[in-house]
C-alpha atoms as a PDB file:
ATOM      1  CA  UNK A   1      -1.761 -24.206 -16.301  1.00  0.00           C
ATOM      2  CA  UNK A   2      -3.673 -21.079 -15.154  1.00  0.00           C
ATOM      3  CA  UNK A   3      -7.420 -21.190 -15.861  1.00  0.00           C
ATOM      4  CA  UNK A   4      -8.565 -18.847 -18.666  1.00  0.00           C
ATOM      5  CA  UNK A   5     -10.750 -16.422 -15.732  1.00  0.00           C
ATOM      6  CA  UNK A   6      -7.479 -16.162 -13.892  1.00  0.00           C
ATOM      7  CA  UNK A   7      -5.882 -12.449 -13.862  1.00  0.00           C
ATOM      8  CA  UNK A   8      -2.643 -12.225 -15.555  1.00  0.00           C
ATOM      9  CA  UNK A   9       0.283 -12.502 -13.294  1.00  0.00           C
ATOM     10  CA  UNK A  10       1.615  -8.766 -14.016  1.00  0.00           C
ATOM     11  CA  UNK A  11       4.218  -9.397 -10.918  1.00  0.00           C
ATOM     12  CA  UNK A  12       6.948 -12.114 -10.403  1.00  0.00           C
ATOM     13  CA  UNK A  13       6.126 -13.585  -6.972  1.00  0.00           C
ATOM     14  CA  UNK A  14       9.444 -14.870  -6.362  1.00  0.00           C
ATOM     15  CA  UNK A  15      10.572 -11.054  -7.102  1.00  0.00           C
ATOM     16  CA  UNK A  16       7.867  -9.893  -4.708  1.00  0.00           C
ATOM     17  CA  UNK A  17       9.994 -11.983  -1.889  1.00  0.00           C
ATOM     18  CA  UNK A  18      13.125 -11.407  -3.305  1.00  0.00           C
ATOM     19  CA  UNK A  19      12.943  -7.602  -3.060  1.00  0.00           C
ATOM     20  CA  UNK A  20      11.629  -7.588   0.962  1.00  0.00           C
ATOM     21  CA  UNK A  21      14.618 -10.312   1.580  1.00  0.00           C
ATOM     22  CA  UNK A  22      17.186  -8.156   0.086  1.00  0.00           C
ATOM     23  CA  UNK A  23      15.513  -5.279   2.051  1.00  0.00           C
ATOM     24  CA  UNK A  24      16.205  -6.901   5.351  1.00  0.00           C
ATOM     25  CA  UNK A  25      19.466  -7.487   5.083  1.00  0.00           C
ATOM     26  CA  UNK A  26      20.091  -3.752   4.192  1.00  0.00           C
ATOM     27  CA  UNK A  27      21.129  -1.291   6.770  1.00  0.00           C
ATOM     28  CA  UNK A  28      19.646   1.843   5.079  1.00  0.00           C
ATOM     29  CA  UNK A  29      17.212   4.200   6.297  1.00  0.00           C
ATOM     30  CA  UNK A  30      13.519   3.375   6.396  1.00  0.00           C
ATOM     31  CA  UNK A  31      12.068   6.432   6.736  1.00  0.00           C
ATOM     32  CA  UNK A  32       9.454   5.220   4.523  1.00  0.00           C
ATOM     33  CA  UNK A  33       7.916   2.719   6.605  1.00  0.00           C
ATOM     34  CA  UNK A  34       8.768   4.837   9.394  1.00  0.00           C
ATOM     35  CA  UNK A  35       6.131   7.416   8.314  1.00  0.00           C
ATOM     36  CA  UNK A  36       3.407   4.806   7.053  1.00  0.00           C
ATOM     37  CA  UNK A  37       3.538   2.878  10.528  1.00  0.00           C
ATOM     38  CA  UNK A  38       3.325   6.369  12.143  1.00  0.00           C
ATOM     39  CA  UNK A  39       0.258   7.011  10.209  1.00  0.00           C
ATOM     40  CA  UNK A  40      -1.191   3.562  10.526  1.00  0.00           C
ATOM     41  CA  UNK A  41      -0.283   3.865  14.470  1.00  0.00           C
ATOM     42  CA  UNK A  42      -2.609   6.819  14.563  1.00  0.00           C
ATOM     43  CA  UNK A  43      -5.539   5.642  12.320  1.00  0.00           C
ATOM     44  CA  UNK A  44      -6.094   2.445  14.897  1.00  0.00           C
ATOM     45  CA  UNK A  45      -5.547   4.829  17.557  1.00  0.00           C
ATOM     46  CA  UNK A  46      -8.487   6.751  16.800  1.00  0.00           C
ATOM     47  CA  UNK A  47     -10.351   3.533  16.627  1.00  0.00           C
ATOM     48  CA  UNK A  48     -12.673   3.182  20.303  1.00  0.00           C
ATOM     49  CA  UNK A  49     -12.709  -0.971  20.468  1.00  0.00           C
ATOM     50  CA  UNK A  50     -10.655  -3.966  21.534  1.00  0.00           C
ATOM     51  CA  UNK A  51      -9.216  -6.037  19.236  1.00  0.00           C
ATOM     52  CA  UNK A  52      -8.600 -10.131  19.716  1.00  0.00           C
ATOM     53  CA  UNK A  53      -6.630 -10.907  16.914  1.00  0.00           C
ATOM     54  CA  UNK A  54      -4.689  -8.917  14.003  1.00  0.00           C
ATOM     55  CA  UNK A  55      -2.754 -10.230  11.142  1.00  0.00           C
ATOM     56  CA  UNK A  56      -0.204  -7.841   9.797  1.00  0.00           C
ATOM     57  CA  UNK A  57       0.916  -8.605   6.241  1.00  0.00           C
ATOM     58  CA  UNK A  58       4.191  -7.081   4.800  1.00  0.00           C
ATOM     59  CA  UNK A  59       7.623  -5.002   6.391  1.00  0.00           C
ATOM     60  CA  UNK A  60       4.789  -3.382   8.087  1.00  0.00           C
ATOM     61  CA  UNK A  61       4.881  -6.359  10.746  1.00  0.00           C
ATOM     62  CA  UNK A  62       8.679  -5.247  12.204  1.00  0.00           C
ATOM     63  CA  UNK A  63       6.603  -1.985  13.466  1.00  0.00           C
ATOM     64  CA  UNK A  64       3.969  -3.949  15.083  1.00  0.00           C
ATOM     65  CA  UNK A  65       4.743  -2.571  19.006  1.00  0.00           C
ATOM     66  CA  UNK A  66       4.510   0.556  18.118  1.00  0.00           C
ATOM     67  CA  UNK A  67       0.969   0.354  15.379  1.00  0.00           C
ATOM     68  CA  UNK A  68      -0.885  -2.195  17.480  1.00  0.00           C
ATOM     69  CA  UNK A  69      -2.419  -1.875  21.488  1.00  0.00           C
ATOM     70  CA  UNK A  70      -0.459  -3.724  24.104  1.00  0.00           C
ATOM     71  CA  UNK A  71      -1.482  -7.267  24.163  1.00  0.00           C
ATOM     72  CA  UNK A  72      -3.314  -8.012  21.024  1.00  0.00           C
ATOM     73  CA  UNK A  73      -2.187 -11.578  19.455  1.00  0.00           C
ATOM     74  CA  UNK A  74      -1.096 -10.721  16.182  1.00  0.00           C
ATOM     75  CA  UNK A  75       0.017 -13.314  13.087  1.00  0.00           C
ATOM     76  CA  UNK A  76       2.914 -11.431  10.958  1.00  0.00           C
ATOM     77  CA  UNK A  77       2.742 -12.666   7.118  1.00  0.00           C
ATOM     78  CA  UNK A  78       6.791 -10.440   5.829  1.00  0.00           C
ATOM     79  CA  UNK A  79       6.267 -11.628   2.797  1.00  0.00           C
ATOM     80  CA  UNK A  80      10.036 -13.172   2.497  1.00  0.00           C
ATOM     81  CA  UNK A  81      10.897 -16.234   2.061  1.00  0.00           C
ATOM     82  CA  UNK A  82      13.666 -16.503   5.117  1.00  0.00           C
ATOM     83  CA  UNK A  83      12.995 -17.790   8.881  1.00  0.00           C
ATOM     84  CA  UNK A  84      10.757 -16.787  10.647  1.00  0.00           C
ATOM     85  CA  UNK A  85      11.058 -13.705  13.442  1.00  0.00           C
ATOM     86  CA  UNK A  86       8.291 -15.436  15.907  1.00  0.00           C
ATOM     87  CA  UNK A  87       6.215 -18.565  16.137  1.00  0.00           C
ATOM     88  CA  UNK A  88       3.395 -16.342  14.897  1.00  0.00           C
ATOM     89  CA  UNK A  89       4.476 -15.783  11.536  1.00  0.00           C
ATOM     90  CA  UNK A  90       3.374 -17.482   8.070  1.00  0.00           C
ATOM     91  CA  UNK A  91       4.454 -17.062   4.314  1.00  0.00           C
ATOM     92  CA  UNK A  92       1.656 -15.956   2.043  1.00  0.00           C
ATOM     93  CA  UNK A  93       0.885 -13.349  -0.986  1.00  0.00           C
ATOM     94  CA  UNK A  94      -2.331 -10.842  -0.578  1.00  0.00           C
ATOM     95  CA  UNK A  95      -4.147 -13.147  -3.207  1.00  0.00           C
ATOM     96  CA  UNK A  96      -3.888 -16.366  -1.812  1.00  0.00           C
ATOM     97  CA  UNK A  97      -4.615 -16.261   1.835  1.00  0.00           C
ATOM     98  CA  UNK A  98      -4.856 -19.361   3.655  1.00  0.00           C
ATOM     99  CA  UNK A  99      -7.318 -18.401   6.567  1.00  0.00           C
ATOM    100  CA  UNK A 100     -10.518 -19.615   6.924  1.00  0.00           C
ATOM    101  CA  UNK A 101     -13.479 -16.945   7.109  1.00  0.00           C
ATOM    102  CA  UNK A 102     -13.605 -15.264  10.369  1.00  0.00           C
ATOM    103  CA  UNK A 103     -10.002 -15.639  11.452  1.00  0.00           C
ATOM    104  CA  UNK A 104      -9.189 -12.091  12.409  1.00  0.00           C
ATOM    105  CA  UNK A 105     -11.142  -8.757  13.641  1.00  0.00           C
ATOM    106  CA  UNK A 106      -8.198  -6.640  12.177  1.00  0.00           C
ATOM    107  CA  UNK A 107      -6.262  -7.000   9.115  1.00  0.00           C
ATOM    108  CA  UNK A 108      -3.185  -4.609   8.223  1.00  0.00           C
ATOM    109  CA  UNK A 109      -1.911  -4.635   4.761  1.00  0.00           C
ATOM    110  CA  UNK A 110       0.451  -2.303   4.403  1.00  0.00           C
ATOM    111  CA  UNK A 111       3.399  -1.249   1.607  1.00  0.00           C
ATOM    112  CA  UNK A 112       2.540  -4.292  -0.507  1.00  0.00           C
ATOM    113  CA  UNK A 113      -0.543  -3.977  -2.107  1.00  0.00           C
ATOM    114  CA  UNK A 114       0.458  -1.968  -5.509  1.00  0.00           C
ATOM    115  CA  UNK A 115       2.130  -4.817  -6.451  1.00  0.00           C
ATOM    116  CA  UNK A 116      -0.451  -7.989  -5.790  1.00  0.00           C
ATOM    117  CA  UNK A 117      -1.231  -9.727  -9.274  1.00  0.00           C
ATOM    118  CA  UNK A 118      -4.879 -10.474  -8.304  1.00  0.00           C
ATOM    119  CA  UNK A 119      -5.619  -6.595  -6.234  1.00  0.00           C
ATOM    120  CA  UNK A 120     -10.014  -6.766  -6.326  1.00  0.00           C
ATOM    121  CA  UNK A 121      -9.274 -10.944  -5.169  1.00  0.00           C
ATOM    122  CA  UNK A 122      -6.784  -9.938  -2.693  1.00  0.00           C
ATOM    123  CA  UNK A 123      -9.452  -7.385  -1.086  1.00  0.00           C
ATOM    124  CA  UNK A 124     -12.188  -9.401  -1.123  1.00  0.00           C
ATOM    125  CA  UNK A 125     -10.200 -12.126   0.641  1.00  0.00           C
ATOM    126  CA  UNK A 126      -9.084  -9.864   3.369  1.00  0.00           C
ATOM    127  CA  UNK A 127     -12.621  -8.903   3.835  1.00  0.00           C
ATOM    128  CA  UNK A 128     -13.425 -12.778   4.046  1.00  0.00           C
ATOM    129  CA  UNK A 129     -11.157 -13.445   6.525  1.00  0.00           C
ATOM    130  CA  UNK A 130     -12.338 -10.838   8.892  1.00  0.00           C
ATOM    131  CA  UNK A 131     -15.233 -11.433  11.601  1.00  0.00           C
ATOM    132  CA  UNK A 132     -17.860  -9.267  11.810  1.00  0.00           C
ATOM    133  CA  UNK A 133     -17.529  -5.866  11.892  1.00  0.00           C
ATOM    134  CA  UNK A 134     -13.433  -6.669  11.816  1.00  0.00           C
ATOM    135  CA  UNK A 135     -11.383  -3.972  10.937  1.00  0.00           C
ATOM    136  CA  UNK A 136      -9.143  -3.589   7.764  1.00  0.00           C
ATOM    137  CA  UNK A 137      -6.385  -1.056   7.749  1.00  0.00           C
ATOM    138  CA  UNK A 138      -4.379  -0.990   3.676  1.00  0.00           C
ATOM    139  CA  UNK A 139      -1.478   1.298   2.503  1.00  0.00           C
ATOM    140  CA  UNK A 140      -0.359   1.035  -1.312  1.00  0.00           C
ATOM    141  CA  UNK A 141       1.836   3.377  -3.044  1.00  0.00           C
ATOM    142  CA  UNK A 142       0.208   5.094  -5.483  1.00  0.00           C
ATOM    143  CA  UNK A 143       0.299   6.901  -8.707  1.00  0.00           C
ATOM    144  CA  UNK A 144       2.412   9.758  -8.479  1.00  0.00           C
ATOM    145  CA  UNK A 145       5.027   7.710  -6.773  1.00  0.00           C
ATOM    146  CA  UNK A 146       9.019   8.164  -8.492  1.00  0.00           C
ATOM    147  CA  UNK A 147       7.431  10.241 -10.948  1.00  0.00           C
ATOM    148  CA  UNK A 148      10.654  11.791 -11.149  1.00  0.00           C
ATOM    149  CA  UNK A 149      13.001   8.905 -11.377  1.00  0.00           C
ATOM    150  CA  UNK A 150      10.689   7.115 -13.927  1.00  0.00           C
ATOM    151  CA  UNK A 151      11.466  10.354 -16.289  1.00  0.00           C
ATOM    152  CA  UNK A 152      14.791   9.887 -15.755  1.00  0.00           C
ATOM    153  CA  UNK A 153      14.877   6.470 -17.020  1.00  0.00           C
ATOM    154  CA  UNK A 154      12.784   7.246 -19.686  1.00  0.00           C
ATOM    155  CA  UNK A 155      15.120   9.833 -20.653  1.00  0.00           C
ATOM    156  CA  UNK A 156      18.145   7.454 -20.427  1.00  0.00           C
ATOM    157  CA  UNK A 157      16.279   4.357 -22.225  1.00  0.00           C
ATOM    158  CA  UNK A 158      16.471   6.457 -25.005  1.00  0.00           C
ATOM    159  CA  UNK A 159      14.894   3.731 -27.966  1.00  0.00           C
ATOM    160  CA  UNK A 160      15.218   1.042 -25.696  1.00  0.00           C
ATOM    161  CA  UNK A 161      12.234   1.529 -23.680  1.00  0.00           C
ATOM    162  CA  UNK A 162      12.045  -1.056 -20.915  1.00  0.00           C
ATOM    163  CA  UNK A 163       9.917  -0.703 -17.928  1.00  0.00           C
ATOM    164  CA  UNK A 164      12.009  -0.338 -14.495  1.00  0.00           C
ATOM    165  CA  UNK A 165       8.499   0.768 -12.086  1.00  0.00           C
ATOM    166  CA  UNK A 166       5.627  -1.094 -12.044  1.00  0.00           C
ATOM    167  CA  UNK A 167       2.462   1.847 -12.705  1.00  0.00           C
ATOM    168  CA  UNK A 168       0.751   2.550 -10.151  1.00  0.00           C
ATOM    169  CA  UNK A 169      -3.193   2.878  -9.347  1.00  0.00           C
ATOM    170  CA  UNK A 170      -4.821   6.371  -8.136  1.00  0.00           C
ATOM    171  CA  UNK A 171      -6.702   7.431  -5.465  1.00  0.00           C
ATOM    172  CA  UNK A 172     -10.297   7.336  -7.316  1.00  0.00           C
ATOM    173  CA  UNK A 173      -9.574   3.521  -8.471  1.00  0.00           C
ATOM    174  CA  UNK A 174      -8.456   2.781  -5.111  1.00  0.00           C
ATOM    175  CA  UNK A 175     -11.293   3.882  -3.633  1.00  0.00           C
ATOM    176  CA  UNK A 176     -13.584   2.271  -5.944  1.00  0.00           C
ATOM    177  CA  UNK A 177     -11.845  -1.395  -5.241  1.00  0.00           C
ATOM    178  CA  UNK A 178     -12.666  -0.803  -1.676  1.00  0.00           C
ATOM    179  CA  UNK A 179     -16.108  -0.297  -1.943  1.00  0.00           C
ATOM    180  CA  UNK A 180     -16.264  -3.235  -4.649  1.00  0.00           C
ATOM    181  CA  UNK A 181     -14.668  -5.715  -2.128  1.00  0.00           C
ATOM    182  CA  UNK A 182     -17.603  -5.297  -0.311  1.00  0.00           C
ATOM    183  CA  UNK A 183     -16.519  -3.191   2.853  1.00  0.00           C
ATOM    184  CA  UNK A 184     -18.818  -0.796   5.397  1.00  0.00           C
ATOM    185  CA  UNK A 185     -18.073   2.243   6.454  1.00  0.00           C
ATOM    186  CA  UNK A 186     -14.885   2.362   3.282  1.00  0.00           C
ATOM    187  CA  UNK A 187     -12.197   5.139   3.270  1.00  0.00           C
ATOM    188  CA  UNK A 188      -9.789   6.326   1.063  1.00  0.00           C
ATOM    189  CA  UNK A 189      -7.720   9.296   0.884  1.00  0.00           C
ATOM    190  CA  UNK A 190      -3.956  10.096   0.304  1.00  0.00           C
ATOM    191  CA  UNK A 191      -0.748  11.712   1.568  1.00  0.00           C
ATOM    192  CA  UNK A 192       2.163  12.494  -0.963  1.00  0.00           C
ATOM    193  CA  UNK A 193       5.738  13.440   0.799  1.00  0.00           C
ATOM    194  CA  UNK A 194       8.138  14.642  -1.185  1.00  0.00           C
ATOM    195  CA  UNK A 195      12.240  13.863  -0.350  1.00  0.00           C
ATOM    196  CA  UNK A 196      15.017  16.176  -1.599  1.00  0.00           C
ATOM    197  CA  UNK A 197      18.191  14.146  -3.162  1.00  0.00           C
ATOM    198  CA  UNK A 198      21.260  15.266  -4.692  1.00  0.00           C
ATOM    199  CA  UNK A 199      21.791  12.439  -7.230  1.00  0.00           C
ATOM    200  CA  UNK A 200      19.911   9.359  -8.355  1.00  0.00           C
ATOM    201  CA  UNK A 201      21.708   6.474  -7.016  1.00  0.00           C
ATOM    202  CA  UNK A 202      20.100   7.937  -3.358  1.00  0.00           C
ATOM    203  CA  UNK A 203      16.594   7.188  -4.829  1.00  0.00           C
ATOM    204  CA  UNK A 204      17.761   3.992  -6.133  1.00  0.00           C
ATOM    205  CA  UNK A 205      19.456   3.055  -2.769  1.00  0.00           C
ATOM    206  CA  UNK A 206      15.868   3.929  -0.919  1.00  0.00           C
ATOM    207  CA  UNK A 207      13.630   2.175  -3.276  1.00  0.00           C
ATOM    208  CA  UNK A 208      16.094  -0.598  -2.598  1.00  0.00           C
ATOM    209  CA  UNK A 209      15.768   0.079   1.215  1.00  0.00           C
ATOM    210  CA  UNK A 210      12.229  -0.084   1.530  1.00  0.00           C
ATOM    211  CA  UNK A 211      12.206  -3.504  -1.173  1.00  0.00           C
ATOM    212  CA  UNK A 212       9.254  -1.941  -3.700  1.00  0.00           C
ATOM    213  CA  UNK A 213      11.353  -1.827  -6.815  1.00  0.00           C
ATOM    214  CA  UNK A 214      10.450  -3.430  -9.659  1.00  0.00           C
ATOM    215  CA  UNK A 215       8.804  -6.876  -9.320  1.00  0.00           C
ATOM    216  CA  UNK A 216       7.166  -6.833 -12.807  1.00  0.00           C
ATOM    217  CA  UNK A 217       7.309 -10.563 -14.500  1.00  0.00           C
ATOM    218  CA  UNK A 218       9.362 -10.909 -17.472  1.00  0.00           C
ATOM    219  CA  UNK A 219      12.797 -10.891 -18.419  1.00  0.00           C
ATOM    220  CA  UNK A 220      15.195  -7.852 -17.650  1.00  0.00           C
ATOM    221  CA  UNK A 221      16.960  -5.724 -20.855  1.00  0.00           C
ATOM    222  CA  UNK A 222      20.581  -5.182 -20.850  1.00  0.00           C
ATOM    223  CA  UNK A 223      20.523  -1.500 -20.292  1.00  0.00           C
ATOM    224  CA  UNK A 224      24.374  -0.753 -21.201  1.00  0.00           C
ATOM    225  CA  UNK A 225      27.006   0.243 -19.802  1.00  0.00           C
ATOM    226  CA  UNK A 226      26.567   3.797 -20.849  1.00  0.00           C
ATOM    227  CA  UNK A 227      23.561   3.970 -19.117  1.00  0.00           C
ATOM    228  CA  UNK A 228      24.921   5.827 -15.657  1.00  0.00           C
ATOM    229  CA  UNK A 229      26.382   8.150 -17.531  1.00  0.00           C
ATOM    230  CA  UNK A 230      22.741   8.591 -18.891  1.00  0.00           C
ATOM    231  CA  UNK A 231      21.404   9.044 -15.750  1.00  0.00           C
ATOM    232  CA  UNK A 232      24.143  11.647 -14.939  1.00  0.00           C
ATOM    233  CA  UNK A 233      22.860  13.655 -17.342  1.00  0.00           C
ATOM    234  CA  UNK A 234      18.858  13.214 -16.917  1.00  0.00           C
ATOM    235  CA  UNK A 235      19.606  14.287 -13.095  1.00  0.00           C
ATOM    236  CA  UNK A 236      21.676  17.038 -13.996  1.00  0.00           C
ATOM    237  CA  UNK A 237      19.298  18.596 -16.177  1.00  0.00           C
ATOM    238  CA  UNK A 238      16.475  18.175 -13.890  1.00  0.00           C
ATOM    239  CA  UNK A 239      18.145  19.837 -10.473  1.00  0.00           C
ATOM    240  CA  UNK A 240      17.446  22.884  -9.414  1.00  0.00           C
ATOM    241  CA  UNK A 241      19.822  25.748  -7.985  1.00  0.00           C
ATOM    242  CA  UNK A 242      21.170  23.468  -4.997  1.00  0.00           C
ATOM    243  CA  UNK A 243      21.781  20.713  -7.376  1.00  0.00           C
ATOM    244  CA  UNK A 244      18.803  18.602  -6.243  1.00  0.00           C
ATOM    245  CA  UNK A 245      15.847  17.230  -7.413  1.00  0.00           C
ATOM    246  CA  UNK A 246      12.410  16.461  -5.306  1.00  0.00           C
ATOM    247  CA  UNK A 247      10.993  12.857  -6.005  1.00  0.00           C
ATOM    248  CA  UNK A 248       7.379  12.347  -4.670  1.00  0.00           C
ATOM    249  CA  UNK A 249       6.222   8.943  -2.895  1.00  0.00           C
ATOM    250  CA  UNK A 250       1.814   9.335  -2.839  1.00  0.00           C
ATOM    251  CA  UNK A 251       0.819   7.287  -0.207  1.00  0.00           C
ATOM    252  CA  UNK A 252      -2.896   5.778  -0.346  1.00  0.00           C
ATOM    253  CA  UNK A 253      -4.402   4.722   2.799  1.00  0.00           C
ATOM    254  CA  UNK A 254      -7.783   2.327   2.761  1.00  0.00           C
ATOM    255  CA  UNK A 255      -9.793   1.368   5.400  1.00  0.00           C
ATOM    256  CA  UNK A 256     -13.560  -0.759   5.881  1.00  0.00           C
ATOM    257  CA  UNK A 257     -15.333  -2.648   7.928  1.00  0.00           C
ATOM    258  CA  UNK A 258     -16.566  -6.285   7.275  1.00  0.00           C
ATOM    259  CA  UNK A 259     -19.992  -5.788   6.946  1.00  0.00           C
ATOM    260  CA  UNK A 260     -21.946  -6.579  10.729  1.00  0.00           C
ATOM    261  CA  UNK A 261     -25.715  -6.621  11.938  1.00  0.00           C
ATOM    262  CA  UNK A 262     -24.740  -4.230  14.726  1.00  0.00           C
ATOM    263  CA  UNK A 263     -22.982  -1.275  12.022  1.00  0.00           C
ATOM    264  CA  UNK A 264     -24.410   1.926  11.523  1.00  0.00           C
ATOM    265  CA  UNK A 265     -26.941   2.217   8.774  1.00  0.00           C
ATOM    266  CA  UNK A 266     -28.197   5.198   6.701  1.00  0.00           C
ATOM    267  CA  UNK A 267     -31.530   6.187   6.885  1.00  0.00           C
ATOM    268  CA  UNK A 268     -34.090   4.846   4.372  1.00  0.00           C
ATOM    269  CA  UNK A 269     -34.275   7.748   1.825  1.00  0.00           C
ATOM    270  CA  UNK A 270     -37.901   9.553   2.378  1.00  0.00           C
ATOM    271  CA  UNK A 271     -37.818   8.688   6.005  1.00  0.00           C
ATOM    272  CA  UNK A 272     -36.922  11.750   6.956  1.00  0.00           C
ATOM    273  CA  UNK A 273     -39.354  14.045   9.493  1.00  0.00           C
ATOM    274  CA  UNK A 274     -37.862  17.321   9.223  1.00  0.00           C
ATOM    275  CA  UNK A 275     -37.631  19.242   5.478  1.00  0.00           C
ATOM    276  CA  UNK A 276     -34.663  21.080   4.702  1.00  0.00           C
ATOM    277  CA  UNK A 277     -36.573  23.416   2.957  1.00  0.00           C
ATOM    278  CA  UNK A 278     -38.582  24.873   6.202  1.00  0.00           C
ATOM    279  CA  UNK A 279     -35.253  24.550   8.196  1.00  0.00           C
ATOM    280  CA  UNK A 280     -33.359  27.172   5.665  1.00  0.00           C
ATOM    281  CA  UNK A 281     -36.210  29.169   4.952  1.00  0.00           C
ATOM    282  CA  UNK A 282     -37.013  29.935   8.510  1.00  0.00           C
ATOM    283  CA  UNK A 283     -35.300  33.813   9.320  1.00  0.00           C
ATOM    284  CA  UNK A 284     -32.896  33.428  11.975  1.00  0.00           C
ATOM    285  CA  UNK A 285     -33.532  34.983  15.708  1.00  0.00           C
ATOM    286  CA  UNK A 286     -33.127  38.346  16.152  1.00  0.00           C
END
């Protein structure tokens, strides 16, 4: 029985793996983690230090050539429970990571993290298991994300209201569960895309794709049979002159630093030797 202080568990793990195993057997188009491993690829590249030993968790790890520097031993956590693609690979959830304190000096969670039952633990675990001054590199999908296809379904639930998308968080909460797990040096900002389709099943096929869909715990409603039809007409209504709608997909990125000895610090306020004040006041060189 889960202790009383636990978090709720808001997701169904075995879902969680589910969706990323059906994923990988799909031969669809991932243009979605195509354009967060570009984006992660050129965050680390930025990034002026040498790295001994990363641990990638989520689909992120099947783009780990082309994110990571030659060379650097990296553990790959897919999140799915199927064999696994190299002797470096393990099965674990954000929330419960089994790695002692220290293990890594750069930790990539990427695609995943909206939909962790325990999100503040998970954080505060990744910073644990990062050595000093160790790097942490996060991707969720935020709020904004299917806002489209979520009033669709709405639309087509009609009294029967069930929930097919988990919510997502926003940028300002995001950035505020960074700096709460305790990180240096924490970042957040976002990048929303937005995809053109010309009827819903698409989006459904891509959200099936990529494996996000709905992990939420509980039991699933009988929607009808009716309830494409439905659809039909929610998309129809909604498309423009081309007979297409734009869906958005917000894309937070987080980064921090496990907190080192040897990491920039601010200056002490008051410790300053120069006043603003005389700086602007003086007229400038003629």
């Amino acid at each position: 029985m889960n202790n009383e202080l636990d978090p709720p568990e808001i997701f169904d793990r075995r879902r969680r793996h589910a969706l990323r195993a059906r994923a990988a057997g799909r031969s669809g188009d991932d243009f979605l983690w195509h354009h967060i491993a570009q984006d992660m690829a050129e965050r680390l590249s930025a990034v002026t230090r040498t790295f001994e030993h990363a641990l990638m968790i989520g689909p992120i790890g099947r783009w780990q050539r082309q994110i990571l520097p030659p060379n650097v031993p990296c553990t790959l956590a897919p999140l799915r429970d199927v064999v696994a693609e190299s002797d470096a690979s393990v099965a674990l959830e954000e929330d419960r990571l089994p790695f002692t304190p220290g293990s890594f000096d750069l930790v990539i969670s990427a695609g995943t993290l909206d939909s962790v039952n325990d999100l503040p633990g998970a954080l505060i675990q990744i910073r644990r298991i990062l050595r000093p001054d160790g790097l942490f590199l996060g991707h969720m999908f935020g709020a904004g994300t299917l806002a489209m296809l979520k009033a669709m379904l709405l639309e087509a639930d009609a009294e029967r209201v069930t929930p097919h998308i988990h919510p997502q968080i926003d940028l300002r909460s995001a950035a505020d569960l960074i700096v709460r797990a305790g990180f240096t040096l924490p970042v957040a900002d976002q990048d929303t895309i937005a995809v053109r389709y010309g009827d819903w099943r698409s989006i459904v096929s891509d959200i099936r794709d990529a494996g996000v869909g709905n992990a939420l715990a509980g039991p699933r409603n009988y929607l009808g049979k009716d309830v494409a039809a439905r659809l039909e007409y929610a998309f129809a209504a909604r498309a423009d002159a081309q007979r297409k709608v734009t869906e958005s997909f917000a894309h937070i990125y987080l980064s921090g630093w496990a907190p080192s000895e040897n990491q920039p610090r601010p200056a002490k306020r008051g410790s300053g030797q120069v006043s603003l004040a005389d700086i602007l006041s003086k007229e400038p060189a003629g």
